[in-house]
Protein backbone atom coordinates (compact mmCIF):
# COMPACT_ATOMS: atom_id res chain seq x y z
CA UNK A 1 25.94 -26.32 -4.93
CA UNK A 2 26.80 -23.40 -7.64
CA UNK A 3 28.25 -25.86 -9.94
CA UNK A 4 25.28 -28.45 -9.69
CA UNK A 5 23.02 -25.55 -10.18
CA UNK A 6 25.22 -24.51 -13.35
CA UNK A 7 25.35 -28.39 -14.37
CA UNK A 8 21.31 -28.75 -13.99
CA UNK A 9 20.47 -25.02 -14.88
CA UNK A 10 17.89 -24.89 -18.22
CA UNK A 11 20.76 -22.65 -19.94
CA UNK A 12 22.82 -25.84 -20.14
CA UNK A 13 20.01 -27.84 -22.03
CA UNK A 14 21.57 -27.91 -25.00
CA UNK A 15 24.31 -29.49 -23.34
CA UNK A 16 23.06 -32.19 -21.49
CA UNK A 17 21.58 -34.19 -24.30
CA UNK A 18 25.01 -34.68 -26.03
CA UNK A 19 26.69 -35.97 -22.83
CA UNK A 20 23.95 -38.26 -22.32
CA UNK A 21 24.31 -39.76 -25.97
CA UNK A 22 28.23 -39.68 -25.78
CA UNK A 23 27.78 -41.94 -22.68
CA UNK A 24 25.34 -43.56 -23.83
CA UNK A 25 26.83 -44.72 -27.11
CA UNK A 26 30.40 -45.49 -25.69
CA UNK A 27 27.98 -47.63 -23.24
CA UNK A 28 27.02 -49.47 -25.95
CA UNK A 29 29.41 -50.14 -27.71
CA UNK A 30 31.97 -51.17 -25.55
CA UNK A 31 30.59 -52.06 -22.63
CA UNK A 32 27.36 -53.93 -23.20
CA UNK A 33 27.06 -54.32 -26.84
CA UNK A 34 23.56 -55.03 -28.41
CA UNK A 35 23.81 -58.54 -30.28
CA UNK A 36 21.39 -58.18 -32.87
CA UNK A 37 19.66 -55.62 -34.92
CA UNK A 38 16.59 -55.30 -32.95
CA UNK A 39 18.64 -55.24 -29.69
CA UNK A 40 20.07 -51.77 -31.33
CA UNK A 41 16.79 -50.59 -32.32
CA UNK A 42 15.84 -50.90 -28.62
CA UNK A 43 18.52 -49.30 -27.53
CA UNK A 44 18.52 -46.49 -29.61
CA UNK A 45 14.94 -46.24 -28.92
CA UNK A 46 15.55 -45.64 -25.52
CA UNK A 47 18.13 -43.47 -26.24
CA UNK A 48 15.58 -41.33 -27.70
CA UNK A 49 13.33 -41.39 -25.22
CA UNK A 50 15.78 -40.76 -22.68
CA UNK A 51 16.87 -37.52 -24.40
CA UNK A 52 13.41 -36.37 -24.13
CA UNK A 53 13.43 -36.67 -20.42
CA UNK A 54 14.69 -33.17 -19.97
CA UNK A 55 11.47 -31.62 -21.40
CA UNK A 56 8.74 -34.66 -20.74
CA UNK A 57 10.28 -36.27 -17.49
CA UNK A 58 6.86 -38.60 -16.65
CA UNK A 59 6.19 -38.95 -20.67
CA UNK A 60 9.69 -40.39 -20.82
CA UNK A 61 9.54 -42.26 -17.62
CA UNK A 62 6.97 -44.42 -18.36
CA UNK A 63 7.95 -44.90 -22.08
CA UNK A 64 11.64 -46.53 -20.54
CA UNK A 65 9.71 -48.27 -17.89
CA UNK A 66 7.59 -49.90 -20.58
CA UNK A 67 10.55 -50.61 -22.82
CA UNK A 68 12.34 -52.47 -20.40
CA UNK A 69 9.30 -54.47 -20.13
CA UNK A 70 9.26 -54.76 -23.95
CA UNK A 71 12.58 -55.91 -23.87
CA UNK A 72 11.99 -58.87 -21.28
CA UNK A 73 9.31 -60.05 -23.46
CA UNK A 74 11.39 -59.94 -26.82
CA UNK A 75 14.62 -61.54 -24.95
CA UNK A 76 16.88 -58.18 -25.85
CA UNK A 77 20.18 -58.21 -23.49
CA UNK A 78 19.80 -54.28 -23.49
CA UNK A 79 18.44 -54.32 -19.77
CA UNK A 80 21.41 -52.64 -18.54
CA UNK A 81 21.67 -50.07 -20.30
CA UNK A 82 17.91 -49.12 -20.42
CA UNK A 83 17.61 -49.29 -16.37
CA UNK A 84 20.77 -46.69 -16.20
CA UNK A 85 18.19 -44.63 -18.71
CA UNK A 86 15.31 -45.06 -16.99
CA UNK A 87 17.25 -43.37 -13.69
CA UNK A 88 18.60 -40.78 -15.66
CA UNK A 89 14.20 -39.92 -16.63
CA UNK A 90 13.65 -40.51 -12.77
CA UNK A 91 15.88 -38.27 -11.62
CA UNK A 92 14.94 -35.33 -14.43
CA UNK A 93 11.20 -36.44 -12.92
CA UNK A 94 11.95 -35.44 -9.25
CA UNK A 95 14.14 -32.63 -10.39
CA UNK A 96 11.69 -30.46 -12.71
CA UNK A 97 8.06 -31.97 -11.81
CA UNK A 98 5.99 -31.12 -9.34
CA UNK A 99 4.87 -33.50 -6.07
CA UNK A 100 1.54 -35.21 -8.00
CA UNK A 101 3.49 -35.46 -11.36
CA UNK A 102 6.46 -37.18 -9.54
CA UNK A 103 4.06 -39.92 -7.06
CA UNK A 104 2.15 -40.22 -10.74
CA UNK A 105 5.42 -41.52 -12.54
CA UNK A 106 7.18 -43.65 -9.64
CA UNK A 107 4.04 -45.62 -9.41
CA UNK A 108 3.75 -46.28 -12.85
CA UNK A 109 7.45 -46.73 -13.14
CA UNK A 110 7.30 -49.01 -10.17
CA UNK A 111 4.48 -50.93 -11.61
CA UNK A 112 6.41 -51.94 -15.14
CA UNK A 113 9.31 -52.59 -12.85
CA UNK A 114 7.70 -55.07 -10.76
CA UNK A 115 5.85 -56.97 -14.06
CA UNK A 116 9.68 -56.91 -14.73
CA UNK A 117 10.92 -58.65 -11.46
CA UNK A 118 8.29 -61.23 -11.93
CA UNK A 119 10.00 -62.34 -15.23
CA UNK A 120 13.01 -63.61 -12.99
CA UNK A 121 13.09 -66.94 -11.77
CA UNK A 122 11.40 -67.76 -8.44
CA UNK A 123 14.57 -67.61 -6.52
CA UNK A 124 15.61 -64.03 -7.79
CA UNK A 125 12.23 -62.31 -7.43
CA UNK A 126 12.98 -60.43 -3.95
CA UNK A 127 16.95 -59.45 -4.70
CA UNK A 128 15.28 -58.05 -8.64
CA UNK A 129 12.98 -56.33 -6.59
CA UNK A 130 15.35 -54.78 -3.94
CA UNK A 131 17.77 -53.71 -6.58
CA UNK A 132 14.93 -52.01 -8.97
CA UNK A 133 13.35 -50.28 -5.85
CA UNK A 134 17.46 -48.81 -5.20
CA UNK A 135 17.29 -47.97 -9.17
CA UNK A 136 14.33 -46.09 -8.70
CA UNK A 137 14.74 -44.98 -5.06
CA UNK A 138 17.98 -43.48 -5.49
CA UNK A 139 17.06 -41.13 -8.27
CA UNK A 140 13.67 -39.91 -7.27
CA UNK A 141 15.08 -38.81 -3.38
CA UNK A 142 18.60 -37.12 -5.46
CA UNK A 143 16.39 -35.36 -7.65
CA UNK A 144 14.02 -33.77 -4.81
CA UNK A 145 17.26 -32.62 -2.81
CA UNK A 146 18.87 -30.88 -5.84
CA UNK A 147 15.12 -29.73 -6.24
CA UNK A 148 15.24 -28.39 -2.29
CA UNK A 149 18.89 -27.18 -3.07
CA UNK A 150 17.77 -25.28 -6.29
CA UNK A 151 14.46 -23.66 -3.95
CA UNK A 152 16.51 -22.93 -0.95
CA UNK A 153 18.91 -21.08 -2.79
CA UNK A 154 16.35 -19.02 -4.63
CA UNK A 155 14.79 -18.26 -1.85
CA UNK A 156 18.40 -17.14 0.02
CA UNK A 157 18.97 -15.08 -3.51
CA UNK A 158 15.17 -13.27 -2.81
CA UNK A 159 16.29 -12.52 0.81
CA UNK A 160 19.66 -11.26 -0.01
CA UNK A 161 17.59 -8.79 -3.23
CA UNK A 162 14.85 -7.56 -0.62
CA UNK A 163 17.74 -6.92 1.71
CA UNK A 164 19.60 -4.97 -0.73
CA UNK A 165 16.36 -3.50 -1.40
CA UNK A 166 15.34 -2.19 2.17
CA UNK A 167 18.97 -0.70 2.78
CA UNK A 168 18.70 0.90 -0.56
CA UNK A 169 15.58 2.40 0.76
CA UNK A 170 16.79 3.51 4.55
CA UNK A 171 19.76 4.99 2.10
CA UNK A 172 17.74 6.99 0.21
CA UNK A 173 15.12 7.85 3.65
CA UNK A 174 18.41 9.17 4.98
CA UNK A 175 20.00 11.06 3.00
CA UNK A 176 15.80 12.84 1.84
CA UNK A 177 15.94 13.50 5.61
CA UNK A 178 19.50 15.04 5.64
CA UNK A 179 18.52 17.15 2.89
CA UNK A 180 15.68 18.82 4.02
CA UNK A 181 17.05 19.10 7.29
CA UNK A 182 19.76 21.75 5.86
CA UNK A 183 17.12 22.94 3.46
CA UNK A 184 15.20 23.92 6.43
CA UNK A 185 18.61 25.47 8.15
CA UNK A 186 19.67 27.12 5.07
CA UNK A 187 16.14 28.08 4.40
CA UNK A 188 15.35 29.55 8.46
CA UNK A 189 18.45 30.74 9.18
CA UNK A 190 20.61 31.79 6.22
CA UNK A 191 17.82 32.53 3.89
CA UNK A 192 16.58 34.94 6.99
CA UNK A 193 19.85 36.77 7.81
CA UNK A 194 20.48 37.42 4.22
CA UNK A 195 16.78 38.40 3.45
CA UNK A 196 17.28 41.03 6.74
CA UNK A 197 20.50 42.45 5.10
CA UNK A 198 18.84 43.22 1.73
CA UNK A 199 16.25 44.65 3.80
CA UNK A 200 17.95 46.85 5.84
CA UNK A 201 20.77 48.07 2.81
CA UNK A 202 17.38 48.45 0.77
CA UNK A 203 16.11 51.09 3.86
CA UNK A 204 19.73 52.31 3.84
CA UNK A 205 19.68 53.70 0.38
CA UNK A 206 16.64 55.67 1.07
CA UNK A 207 17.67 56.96 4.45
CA UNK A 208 20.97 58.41 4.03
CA UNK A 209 21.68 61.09 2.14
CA UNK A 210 22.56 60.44 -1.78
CA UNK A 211 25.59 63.35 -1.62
CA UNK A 212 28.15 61.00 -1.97
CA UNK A 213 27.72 58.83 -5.29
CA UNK A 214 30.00 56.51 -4.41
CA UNK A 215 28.00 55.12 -1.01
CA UNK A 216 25.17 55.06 -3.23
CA UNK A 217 26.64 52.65 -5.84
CA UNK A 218 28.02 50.49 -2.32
CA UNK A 219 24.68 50.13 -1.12
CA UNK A 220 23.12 49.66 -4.93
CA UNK A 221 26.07 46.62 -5.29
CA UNK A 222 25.40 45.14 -2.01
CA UNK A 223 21.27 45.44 -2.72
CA UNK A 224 21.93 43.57 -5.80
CA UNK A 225 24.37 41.03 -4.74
CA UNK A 226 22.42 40.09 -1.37
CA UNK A 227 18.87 39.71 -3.82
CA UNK A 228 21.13 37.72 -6.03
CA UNK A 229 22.10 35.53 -3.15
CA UNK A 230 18.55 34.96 -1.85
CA UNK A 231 17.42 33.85 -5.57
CA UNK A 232 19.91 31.12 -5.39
CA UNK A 233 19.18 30.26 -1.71
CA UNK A 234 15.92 29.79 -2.54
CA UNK A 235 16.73 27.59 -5.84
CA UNK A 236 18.99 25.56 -3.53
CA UNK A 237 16.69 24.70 -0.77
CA UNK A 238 14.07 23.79 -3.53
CA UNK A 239 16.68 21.55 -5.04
CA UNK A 240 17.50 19.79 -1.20
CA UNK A 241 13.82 19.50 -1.27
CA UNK A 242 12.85 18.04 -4.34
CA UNK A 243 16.01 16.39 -6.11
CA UNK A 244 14.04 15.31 -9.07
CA UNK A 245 13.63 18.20 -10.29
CA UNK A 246 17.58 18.00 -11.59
CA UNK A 247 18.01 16.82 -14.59
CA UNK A 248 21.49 14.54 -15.01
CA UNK A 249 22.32 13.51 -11.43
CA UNK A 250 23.32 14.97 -8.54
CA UNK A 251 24.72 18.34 -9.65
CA UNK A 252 23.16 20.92 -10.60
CA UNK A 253 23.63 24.64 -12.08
CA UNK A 254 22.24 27.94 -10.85
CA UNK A 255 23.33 29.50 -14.28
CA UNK A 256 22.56 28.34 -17.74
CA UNK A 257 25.54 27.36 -19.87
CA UNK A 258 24.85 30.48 -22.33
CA UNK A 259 25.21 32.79 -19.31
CA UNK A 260 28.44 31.23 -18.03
CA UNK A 261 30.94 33.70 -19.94
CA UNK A 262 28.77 36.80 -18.71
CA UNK A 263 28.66 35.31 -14.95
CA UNK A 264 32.72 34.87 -15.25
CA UNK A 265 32.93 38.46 -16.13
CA UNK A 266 30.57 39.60 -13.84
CA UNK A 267 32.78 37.90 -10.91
CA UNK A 268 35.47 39.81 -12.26
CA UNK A 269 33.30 43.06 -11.87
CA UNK A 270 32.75 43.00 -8.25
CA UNK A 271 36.32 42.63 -7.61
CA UNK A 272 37.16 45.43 -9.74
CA UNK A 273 34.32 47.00 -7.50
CA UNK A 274 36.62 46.05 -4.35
CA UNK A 275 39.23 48.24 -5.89
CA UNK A 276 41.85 45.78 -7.57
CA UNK A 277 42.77 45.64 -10.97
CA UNK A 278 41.73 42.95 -12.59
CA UNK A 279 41.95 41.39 -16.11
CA UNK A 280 40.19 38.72 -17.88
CA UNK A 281 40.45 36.44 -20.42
CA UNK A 282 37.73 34.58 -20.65
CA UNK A 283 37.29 31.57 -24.15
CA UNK A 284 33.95 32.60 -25.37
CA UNK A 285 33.07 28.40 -26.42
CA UNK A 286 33.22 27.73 -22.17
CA UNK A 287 28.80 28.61 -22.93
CA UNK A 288 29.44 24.93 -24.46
CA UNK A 289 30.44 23.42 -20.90
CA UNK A 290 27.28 20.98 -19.34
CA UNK A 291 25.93 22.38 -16.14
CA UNK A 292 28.89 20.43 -14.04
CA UNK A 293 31.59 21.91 -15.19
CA UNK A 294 30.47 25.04 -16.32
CA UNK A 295 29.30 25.58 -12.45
CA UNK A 296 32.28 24.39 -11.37
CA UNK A 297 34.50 27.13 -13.67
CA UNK A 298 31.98 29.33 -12.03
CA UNK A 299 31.96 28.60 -8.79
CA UNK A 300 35.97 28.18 -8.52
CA UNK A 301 36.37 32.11 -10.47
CA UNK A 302 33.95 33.42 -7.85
CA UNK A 303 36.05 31.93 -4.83
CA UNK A 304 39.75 32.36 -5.97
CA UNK A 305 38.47 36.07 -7.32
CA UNK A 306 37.11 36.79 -3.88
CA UNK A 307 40.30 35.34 -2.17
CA UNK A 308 42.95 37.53 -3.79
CA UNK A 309 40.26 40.50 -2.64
CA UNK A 310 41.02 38.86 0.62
CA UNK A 311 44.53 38.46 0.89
CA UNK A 312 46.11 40.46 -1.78
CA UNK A 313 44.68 43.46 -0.62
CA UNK A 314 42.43 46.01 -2.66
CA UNK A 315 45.53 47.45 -4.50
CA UNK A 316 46.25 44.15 -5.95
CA UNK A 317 46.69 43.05 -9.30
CA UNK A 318 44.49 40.11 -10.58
CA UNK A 319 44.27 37.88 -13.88
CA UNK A 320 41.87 35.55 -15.08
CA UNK A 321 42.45 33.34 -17.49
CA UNK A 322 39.71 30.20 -18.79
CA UNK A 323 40.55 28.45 -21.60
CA UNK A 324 39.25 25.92 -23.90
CA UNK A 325 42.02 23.79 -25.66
CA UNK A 326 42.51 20.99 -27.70
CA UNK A 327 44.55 18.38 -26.32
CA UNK A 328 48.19 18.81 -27.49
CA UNK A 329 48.48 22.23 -27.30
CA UNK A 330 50.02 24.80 -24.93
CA UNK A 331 52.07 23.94 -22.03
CA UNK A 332 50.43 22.10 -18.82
CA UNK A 333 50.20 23.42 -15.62
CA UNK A 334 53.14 25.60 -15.61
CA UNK A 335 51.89 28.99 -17.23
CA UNK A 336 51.78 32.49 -15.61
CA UNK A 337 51.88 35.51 -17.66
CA UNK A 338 54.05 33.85 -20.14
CA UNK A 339 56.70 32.49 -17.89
CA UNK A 340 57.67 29.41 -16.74
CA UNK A 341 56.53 28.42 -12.91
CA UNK A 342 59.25 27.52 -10.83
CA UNK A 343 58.91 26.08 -6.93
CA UNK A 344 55.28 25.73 -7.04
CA UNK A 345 55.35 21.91 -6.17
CA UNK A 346 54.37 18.97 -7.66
CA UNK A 347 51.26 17.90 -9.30
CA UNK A 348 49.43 14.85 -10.07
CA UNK A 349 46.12 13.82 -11.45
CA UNK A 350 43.39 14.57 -9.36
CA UNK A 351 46.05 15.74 -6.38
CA UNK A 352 46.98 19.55 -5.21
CA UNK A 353 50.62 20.87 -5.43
CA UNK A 354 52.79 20.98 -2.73
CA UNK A 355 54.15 24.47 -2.70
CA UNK A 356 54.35 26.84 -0.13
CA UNK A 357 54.30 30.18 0.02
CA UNK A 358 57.66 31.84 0.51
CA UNK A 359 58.82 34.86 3.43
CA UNK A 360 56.64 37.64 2.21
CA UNK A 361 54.16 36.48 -0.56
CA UNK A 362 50.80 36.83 -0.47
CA UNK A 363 48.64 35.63 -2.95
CA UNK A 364 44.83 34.64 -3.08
CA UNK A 365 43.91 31.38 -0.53
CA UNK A 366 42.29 29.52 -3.59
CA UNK A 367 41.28 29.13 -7.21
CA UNK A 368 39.99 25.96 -9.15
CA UNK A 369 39.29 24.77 -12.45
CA UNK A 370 37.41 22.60 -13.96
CA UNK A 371 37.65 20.42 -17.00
CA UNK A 372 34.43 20.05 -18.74
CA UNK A 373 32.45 17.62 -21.03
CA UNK A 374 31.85 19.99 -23.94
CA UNK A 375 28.79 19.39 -25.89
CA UNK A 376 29.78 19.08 -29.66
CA UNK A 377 33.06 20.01 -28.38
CA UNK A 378 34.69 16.24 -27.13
CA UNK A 379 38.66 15.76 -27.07
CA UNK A 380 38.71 19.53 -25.63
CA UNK A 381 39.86 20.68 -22.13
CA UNK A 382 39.27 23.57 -20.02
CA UNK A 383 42.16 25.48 -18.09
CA UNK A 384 41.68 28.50 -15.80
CA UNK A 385 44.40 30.26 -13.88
CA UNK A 386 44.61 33.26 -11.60
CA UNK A 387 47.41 34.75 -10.88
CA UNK A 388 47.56 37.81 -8.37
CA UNK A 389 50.68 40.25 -7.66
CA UNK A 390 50.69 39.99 -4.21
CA UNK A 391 49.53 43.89 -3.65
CA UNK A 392 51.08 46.36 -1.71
CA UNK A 393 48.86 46.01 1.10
CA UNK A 394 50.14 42.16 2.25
CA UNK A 395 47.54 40.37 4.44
CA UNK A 396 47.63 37.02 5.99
CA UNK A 397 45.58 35.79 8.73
CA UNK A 398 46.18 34.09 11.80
CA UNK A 399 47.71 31.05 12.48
CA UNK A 400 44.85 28.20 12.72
CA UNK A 401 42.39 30.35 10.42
CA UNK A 402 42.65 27.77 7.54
CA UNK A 403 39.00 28.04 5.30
CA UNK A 404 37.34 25.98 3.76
CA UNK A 405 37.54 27.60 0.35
CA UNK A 406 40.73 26.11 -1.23
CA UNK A 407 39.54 22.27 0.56
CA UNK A 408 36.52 22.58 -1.27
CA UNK A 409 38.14 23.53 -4.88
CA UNK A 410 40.66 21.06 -4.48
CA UNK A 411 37.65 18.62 -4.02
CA UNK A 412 35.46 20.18 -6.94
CA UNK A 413 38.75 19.40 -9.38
CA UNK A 414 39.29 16.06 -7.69
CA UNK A 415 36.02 15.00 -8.32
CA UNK A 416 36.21 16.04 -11.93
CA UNK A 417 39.01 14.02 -12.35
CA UNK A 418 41.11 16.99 -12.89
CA UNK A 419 44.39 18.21 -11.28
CA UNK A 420 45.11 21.12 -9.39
CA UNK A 421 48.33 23.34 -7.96
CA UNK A 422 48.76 26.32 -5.91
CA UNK A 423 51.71 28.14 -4.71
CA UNK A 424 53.75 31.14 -5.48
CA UNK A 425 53.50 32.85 -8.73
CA UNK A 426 56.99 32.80 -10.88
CA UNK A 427 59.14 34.87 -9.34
CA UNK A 428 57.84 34.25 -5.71
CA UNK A 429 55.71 37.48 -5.55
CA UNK A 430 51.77 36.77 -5.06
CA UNK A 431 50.13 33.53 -5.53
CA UNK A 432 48.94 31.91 -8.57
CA UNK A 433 46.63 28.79 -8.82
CA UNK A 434 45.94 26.66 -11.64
CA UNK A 435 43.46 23.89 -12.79
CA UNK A 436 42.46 22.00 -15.48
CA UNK A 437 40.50 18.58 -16.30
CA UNK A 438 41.06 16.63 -19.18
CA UNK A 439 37.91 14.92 -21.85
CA UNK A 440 35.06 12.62 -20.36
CA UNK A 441 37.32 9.82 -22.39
CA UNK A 442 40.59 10.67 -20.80
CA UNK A 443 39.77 11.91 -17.19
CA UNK A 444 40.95 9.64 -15.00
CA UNK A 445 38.84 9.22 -11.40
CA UNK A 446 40.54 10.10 -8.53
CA UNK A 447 40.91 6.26 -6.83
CA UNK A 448 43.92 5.20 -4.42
CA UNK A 449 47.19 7.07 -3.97
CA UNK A 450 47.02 9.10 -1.17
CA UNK A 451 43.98 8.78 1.17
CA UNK A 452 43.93 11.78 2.82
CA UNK A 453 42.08 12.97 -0.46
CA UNK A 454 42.29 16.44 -2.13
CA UNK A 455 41.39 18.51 0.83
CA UNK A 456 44.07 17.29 3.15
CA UNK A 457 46.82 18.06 0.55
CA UNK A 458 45.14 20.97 0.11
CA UNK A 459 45.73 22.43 3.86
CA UNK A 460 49.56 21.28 2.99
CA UNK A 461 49.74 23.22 0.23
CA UNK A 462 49.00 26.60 1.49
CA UNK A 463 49.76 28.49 4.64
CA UNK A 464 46.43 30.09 4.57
């Protein structure tokens, strides 16, 4: 049925007309060959005519139908030929006219075709009339199926769009309803707890007594971060709410791109504020990032910051390092501090090393980075590393208390189209993890290979 419907389809107009004639004129020239000049000029004239069928079907109909007649009268041995014609306008007729249009041109078709079974002799009348009823018969009931075909079809191609349509719909119902079901969870229950802490630090500060300086800046850094915190729960849960009000998709960013370098170092502040010593080097073009990436870069500093806190201890030592580079340059995924990485596993694009981390190395549970699309800044690509000492004060947790923090880095750089490894610093003391995506025109989407995805390659890869 497709390839009649491509055969019959108007875009193949142009088409038909010059297989007809091709026919047509090998028809007539070696099969029944006109015999005189005005034979030919009969011919042709219904050659014409039939041509025209595609765009006047009844016009053309009758015009054959009346030829043929023509022809009887004149004695042209063209009948042939202009009967095989006159089906090809009957079955255009049934195919693109409607029901009136069509009983309008098989009666007057049928009429000229009976005033031309009466010019046979007595004898042949009935069989001239049987076989002209089959000429016409045949054609009129094979256009109206293709017809049927061509509306039943539509009409299959309608269901199938509102289909595709409704379960688009439900889709979109479902996931509204999933959103503002954790905006009203994040909104009732986090929101609250964090709104009661900021609260109850804000009493804090001006119950206890301000002799010690150093409780007062706690509680002032706590105040600040837990207001902070409610800010961007609130932004968040009016996000859930309301996705149109973010602008390129689905992401989004709590922290405009100008503001990125000052949030990196401010991430590096509270963890100087936890008492390790901390470094940072942060490219001062990463304000270029769009709001993906640059939240990303964000959001993957904050977490692997917050992790060597965690596990390195508050005596730790702690580097950051986010670069922007152009492709070509520097040495990929296997700087620390200006040495070579050894033993920290393999890595692949859009995948997470395979390193472990050796007797008595600690090192922070996670870092990411993120590769972004720089505006006025294309063929560039981001890199950031951190790289703790392990600290004096070695911490791991239990067995089974795997977070979620390096699963959902390892799926921020995955999703990038970025690659990612984690595992012992060089030398096997602390932990150092590195990230980087490439250019919009060279990432490559993380598709196939191993199906467990980032995050379960992720739990592999560390012990925490």
């Amino acid at each position: 049925m497709e390839r009649v419907e491509r055969v019959l389809d108007d875009r193949a107009a142009p088409v038909r007309p010059v297989v007809l004639s091709v026919l047509a004129l090998g028809d007539l020239w070696l099969l029944h060959r006109p015999q005189t000049p005005a034979d030919w000029a009969l011919a042709l004239g219904a050659l014409a005519v039939c041509l025209g069928g595609g765009r006047f079907p009844l016009a053309a109909t009758v015009t054959l139908s009346g030829l043929l007649v023509a022809g009887d009268a004149l004695g042209a041995a063209v009948g042939l030929p202009v009967k095989a014609m006159l089906a090809v306008t009957l079955f255009e007729l049934a195919l693109r006219s409607g029901a009136r249009r069509v009983a309008a041109g098989g009666v007057l078709a049928g009429g000229f075709l009976v005033w031309h079974a009466m010019s046979a002799p007595a004898a042949e009348v009935l069989p001239t009339l049987y076989r002209l009823a089959v000429l016409a018969g045949v054609p009129l009931l094979s256009g109206a199926y293709v017809r049927l075909l061509r509306r039943h079809a539509a009409q299959a191609r309608e269901r199938a769009d509102a289909e595709e349509r409704r379960r688009h719909s439900e889709t979109l119902a479902a996931r509204a309803a999933e959103r503002t079901a954790i905006a009203r969870e994040l909104h009732d229950l986090v929101a609250h707890h964090v709104s009661s802490m900021v609260l109850r630090v804000g009493v804090a500060r001006h119950v206890l007594p301000g002799d010690d300086p150093r409780v007062t800046q706690v509680l002032d850094d706590l105040h600040a971060t837990g207001g902070a915190a409610l800010v961007d729960l609130r932004r968040l849960v009016a996000v859930l709410r309301d996705p149109a009000q973010v602008d390129g998709g689905p992401f989004f960013s709590l922290v405009d791109r100008a503001e990125l370098p000052g949030a990196l170092e401010g991430a590096v502040a509270r963890v100087r504020q936890a008492g390790l010593t901390a470094q940072a080097e942060v490219d001062p073009s990463v304000a270029e990032l769009d709001a993906v990436r640059g939240l990303t870069v964000l959001r993957l500093a904050q977490e692997g910051l917050a992790n060597a806190a965690k596990h390195a201890g508050p005596r730790a030592g702690v580097r950051l390092s986010v670069r922007m580079e152009a492709l070509g340059t520097g040495t990929v995924g296997t700087e620390a501090s200006g040495t070579e990485a050894s033993g920290t596993g393999t890595v692949g694009t859009g995948t997470v090393g395979t390193g472990t981390v050796g007797t008595g190395t600690v090192g922070a549970e996670a870092v990411g980075a993120a590769v972004g699309r720089v505006t006025g800044s294309e063929g560039r690509r981001v890199r950031l590393e951190i790289v703790d000492d392990g600290g004096a004060d070695r911490r791991r947790p239990a067995p089974g208390t795997l977070g979620h923090g390096l699963i959902g880095m390892a799926e921020r750089v995955e999703l990038l189209g970025g690659r990612f490894e984690a595992g012992p610093a060089p030398g096997g003391q602390g932990w150092r993890l590195y990230a980087e995506l490439p250019p919009p025109e060279q990432a490559q989407w993380a598709a196939g290979g191993d199906r467990r995805g980032a995050p379960a390659r992720a739990m592999e890869a560390s012990t925490r």
